[in-house]
C-alpha atoms as a PDB file:
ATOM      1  CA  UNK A   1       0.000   0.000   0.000  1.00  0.00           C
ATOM      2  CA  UNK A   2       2.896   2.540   0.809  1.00  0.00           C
ATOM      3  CA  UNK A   3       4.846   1.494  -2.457  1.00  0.00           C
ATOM      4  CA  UNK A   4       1.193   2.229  -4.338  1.00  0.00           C
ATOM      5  CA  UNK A   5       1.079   5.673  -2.774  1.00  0.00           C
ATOM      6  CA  UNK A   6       4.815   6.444  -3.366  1.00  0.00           C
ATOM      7  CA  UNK A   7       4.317   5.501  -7.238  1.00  0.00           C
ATOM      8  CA  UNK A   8       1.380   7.333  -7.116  1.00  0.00           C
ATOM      9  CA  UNK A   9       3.021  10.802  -5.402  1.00  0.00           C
ATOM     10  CA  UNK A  10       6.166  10.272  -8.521  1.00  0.00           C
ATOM     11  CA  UNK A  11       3.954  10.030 -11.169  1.00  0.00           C
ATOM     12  CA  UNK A  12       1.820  13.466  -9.928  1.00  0.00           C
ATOM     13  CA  UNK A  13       5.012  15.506  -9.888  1.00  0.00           C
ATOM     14  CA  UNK A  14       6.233  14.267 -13.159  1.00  0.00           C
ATOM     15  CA  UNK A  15       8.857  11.756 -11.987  1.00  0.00           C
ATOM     16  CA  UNK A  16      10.194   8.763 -14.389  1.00  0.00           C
ATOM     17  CA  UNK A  17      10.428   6.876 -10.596  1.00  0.00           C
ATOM     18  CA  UNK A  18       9.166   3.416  -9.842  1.00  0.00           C
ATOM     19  CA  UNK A  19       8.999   1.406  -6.958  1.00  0.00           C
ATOM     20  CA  UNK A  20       8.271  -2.089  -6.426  1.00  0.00           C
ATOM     21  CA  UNK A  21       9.317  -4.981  -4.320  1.00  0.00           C
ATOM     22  CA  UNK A  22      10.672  -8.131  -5.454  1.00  0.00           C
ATOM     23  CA  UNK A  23       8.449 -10.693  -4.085  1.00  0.00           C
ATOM     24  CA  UNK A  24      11.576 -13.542  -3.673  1.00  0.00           C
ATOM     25  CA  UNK A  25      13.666 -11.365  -1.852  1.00  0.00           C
ATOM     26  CA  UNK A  26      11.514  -9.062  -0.164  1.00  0.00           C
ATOM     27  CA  UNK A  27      13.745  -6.329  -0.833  1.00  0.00           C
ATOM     28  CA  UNK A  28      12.991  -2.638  -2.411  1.00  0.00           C
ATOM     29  CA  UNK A  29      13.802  -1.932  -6.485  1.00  0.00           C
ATOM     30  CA  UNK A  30      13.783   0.902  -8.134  1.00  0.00           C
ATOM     31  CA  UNK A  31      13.301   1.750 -11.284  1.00  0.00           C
ATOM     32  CA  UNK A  32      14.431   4.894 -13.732  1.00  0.00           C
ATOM     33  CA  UNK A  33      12.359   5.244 -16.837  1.00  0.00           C
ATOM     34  CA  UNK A  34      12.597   7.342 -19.513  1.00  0.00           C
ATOM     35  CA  UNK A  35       9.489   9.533 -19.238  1.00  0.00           C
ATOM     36  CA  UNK A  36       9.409   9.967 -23.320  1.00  0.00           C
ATOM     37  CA  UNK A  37       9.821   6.249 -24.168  1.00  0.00           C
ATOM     38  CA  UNK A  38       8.789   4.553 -20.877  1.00  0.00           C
ATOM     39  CA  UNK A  39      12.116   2.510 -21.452  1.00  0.00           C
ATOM     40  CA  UNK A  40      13.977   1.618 -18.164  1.00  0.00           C
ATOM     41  CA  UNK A  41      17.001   3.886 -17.884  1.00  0.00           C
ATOM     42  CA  UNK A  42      18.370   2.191 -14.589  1.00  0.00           C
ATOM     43  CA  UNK A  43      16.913  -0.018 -12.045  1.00  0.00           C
ATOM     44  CA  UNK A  44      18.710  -0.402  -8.582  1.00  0.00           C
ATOM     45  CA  UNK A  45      19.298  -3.270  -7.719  1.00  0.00           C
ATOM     46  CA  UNK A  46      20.521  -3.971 -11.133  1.00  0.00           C
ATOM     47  CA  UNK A  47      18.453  -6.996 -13.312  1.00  0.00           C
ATOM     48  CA  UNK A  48      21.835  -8.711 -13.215  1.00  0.00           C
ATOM     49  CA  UNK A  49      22.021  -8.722  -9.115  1.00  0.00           C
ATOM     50  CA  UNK A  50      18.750  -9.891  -8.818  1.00  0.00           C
ATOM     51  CA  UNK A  51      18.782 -12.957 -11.350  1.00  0.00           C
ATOM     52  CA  UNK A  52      21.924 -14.230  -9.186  1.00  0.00           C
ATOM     53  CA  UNK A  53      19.991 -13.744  -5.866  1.00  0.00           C
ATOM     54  CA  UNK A  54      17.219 -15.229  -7.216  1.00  0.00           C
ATOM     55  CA  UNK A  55      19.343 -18.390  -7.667  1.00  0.00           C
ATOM     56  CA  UNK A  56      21.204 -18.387  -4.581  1.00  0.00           C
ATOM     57  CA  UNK A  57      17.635 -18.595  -3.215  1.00  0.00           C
ATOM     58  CA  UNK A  58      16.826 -21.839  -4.752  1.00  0.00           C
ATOM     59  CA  UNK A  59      20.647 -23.364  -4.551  1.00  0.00           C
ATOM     60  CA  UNK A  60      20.235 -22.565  -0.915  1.00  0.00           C
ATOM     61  CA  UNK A  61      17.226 -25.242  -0.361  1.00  0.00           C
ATOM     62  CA  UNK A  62      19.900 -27.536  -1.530  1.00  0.00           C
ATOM     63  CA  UNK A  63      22.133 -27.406   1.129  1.00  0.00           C
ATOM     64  CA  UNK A  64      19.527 -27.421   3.858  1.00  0.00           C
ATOM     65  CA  UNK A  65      18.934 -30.960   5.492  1.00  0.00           C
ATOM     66  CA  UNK A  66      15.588 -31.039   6.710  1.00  0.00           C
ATOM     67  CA  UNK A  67      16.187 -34.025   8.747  1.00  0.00           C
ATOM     68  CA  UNK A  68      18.105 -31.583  11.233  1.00  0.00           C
END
């Protein structure tokens, strides 16, 4: 609800801003778009980052025993 507020104050003043929360990680990202094209300028944490997290996520269920 706060996110849908925040992207909801940027886009009434005109800002390219986007917020959002990556439902795996629970963790903030942000995104730059360009207001023109709507293309993504930037996005923090970078695509990149969060692929690899993403799969550290699901390598880490390997190593768990769950007979422990």
């Amino acid at each position: 609800d706060a996110i849908d507020r925040l992207n909801d104050q940027m886009r009434q003043n005109g800002r390219a801003l986007e917020f959002g929360v990556d439902k795996v990680l629970d963790r903030t990202v942000v995104t730059v778009k360009n207001s023109e094209t709507g293309k993504v300028v930037r996005q923090v944490p970078d695509e990149t980052v969060l692929r690899v997290a993403h799969h550290l996520e699901e390598v880490k269920g390997l190593f768990q025993d769950d007979r422990i």
